[in-house]
C-alpha atoms as a PDB file:
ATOM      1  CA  UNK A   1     -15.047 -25.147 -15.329  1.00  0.00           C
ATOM      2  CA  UNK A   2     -13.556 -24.598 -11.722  1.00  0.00           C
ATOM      3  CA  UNK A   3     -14.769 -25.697  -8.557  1.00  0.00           C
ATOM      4  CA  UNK A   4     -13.773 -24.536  -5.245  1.00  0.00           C
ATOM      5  CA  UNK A   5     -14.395 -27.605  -2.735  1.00  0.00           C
ATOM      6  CA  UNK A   6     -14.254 -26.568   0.705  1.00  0.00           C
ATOM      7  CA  UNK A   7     -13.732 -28.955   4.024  1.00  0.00           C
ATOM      8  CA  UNK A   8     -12.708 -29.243   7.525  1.00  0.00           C
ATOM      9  CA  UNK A   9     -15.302 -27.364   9.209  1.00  0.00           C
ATOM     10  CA  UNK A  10     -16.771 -28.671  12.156  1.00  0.00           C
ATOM     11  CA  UNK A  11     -17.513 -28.406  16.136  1.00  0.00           C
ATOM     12  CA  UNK A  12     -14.724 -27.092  18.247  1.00  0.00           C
ATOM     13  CA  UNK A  13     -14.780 -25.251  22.313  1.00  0.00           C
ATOM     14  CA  UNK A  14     -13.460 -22.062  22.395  1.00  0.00           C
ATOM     15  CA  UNK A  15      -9.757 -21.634  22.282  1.00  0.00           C
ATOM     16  CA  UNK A  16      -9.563 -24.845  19.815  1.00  0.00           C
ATOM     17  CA  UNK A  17      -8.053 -24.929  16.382  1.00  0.00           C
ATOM     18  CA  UNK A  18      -8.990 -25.915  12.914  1.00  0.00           C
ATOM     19  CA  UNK A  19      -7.720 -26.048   9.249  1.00  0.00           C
ATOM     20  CA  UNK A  20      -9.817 -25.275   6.554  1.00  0.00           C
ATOM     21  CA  UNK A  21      -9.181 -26.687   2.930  1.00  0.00           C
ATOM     22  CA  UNK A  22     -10.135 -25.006  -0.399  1.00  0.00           C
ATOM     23  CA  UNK A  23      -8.871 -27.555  -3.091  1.00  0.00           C
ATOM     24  CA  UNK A  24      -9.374 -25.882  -6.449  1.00  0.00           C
ATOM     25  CA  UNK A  25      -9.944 -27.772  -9.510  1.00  0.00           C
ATOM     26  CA  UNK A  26     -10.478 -26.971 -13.310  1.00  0.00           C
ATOM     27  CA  UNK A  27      -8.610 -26.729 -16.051  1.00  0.00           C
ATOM     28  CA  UNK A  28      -5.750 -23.448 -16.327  1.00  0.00           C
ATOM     29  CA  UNK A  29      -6.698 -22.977 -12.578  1.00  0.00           C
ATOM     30  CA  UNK A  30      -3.324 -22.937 -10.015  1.00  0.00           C
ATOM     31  CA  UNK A  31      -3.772 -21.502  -6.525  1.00  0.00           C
ATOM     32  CA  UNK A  32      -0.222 -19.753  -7.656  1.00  0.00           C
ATOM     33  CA  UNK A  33      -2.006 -18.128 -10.244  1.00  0.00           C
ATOM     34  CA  UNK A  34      -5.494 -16.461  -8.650  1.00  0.00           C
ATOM     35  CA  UNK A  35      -6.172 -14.379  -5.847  1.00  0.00           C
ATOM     36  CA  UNK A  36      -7.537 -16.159  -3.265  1.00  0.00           C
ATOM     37  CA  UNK A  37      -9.529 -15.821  -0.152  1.00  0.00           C
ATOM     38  CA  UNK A  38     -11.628 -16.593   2.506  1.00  0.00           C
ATOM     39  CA  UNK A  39     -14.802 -15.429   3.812  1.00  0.00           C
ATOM     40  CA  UNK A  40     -17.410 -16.126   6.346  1.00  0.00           C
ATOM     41  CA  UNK A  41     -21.319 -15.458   6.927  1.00  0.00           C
ATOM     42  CA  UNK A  42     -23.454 -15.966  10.114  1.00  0.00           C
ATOM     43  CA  UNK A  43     -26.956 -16.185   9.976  1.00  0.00           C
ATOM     44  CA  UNK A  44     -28.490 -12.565   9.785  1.00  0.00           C
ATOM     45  CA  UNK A  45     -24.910 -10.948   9.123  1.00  0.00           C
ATOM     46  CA  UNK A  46     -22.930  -9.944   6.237  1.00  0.00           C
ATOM     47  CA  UNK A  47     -20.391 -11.716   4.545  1.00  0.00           C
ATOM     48  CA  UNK A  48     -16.845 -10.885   5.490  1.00  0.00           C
ATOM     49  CA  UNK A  49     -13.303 -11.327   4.546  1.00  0.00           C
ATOM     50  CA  UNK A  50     -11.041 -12.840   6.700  1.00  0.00           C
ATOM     51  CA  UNK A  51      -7.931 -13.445   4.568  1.00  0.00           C
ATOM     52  CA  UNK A  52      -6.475 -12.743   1.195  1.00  0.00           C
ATOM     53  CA  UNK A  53      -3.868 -14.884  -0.444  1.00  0.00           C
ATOM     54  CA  UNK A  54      -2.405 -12.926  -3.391  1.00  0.00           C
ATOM     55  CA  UNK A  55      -0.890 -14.778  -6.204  1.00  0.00           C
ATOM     56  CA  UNK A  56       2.928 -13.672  -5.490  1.00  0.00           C
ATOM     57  CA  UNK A  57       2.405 -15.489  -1.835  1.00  0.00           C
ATOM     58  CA  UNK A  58       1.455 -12.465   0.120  1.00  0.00           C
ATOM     59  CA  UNK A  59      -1.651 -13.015   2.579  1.00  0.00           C
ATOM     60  CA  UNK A  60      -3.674 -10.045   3.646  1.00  0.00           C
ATOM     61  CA  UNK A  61      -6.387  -8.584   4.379  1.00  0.00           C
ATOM     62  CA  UNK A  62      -6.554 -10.114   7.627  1.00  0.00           C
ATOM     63  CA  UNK A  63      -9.640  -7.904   9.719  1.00  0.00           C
ATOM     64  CA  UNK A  64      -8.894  -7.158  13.552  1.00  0.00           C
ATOM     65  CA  UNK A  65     -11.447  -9.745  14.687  1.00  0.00           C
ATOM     66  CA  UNK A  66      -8.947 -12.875  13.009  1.00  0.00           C
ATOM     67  CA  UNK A  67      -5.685 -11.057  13.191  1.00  0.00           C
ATOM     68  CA  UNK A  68      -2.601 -12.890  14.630  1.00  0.00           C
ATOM     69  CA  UNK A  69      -5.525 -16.255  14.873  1.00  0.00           C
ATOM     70  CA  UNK A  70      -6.009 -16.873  11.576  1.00  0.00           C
ATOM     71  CA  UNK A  71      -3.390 -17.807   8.696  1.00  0.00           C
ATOM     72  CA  UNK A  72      -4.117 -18.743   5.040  1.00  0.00           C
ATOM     73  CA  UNK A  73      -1.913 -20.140   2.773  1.00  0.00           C
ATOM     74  CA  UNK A  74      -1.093 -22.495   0.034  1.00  0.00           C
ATOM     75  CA  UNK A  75       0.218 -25.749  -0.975  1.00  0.00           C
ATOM     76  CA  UNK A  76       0.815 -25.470  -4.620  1.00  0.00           C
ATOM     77  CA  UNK A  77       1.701 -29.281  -5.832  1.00  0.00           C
ATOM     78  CA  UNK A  78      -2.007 -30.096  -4.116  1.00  0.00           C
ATOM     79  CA  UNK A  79      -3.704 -27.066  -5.571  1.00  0.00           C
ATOM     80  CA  UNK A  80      -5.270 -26.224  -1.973  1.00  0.00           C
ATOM     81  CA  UNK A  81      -5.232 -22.947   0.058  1.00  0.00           C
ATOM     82  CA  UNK A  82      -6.011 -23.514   3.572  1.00  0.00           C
ATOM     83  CA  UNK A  83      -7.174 -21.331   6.373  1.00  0.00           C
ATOM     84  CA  UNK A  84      -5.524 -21.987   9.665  1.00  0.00           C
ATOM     85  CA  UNK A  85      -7.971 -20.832  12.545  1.00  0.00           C
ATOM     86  CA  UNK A  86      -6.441 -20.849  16.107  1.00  0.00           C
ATOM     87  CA  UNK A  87      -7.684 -19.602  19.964  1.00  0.00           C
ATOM     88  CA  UNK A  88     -11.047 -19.687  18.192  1.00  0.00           C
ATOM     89  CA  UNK A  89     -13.855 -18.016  20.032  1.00  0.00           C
ATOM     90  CA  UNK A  90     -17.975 -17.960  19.580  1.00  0.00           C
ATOM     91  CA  UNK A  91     -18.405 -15.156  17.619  1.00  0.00           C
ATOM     92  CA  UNK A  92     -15.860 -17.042  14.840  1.00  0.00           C
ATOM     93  CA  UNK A  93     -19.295 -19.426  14.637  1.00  0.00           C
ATOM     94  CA  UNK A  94     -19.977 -18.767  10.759  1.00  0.00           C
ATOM     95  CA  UNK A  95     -19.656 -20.495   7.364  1.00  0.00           C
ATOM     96  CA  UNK A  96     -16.520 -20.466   5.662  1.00  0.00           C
ATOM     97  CA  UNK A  97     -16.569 -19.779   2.135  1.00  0.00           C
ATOM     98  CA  UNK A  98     -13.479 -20.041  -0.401  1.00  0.00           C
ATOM     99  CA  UNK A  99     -13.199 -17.603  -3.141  1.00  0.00           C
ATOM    100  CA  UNK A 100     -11.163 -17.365  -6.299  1.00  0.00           C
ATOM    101  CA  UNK A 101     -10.743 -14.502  -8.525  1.00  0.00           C
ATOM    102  CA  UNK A 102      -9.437 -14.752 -11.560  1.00  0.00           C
ATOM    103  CA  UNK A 103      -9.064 -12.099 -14.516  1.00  0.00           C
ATOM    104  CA  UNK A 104     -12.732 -10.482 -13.880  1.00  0.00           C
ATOM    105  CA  UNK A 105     -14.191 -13.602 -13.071  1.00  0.00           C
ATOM    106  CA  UNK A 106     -14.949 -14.581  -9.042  1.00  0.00           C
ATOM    107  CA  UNK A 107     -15.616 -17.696  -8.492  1.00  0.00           C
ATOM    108  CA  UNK A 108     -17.191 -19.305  -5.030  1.00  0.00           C
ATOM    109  CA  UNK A 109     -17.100 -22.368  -3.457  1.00  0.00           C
ATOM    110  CA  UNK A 110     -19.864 -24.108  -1.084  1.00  0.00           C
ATOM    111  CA  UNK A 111     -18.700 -23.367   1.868  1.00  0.00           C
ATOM    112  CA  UNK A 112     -17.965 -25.140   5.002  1.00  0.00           C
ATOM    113  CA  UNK A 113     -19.387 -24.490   8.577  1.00  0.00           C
ATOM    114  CA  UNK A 114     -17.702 -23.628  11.648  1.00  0.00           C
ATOM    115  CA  UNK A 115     -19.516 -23.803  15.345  1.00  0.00           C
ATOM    116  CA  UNK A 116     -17.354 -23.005  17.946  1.00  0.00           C
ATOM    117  CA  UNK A 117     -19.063 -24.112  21.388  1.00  0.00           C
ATOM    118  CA  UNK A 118     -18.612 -24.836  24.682  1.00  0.00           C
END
């Protein structure tokens, strides 16, 4: 069974930064291994992708909204794939969600929420 265990959401003022965690856990599950990503929903809206970590190390899918402020990546040896968020602004006010995909299977975390103020 794998679980996807998001954290480091929070409150943050415009131009702030945060890191987002996705520690994945379950047997035969590595973060070197799936594709990973993140995505976010605000209320009334549609979920979107904001990064792509593919298992060779490449990160994608980055959309024009996040581009050049967001970075994911990995840390193998703790299993976690993060989501660096930087200059963020009020429309990046969503919940976070980590996703794993592995042979057919996609797999979801809880998610974590972001509120970007001022």
């Amino acid at each position: 069974q794998v679980r996807l265990m998001e954290s480091g959401g929070g409150w943050v003022q415009p131009g702030g930064s945060l890191r987002l965690s996705c520690a994945v856990s379950g047997p035969g599950f590595r973060v070197n291994n799936l594709t990973m990503s993140w995505y976010r929903q605000a209320p009334g809206q549609k979920r979107e992708l904001v990064a792509t970590l593919t298992p060779g190390g490449y990160d994608v899918n980055y959309p024009n909204s996040v581009k050049g402020r967001f970075t994911i990546s990995r840390d193998d040896a703790k299993n976690t794939v993060y989501l660096q968020m930087d200059a963020l602004k009020h429309e990046d006010t969503a919940q976070y969600l980590c996703n794993a995909i592995k042979d057919v299977f996609t797999y979801w975390g809880q998610g974590t929420q972001v509120t970007v103020f001022s």
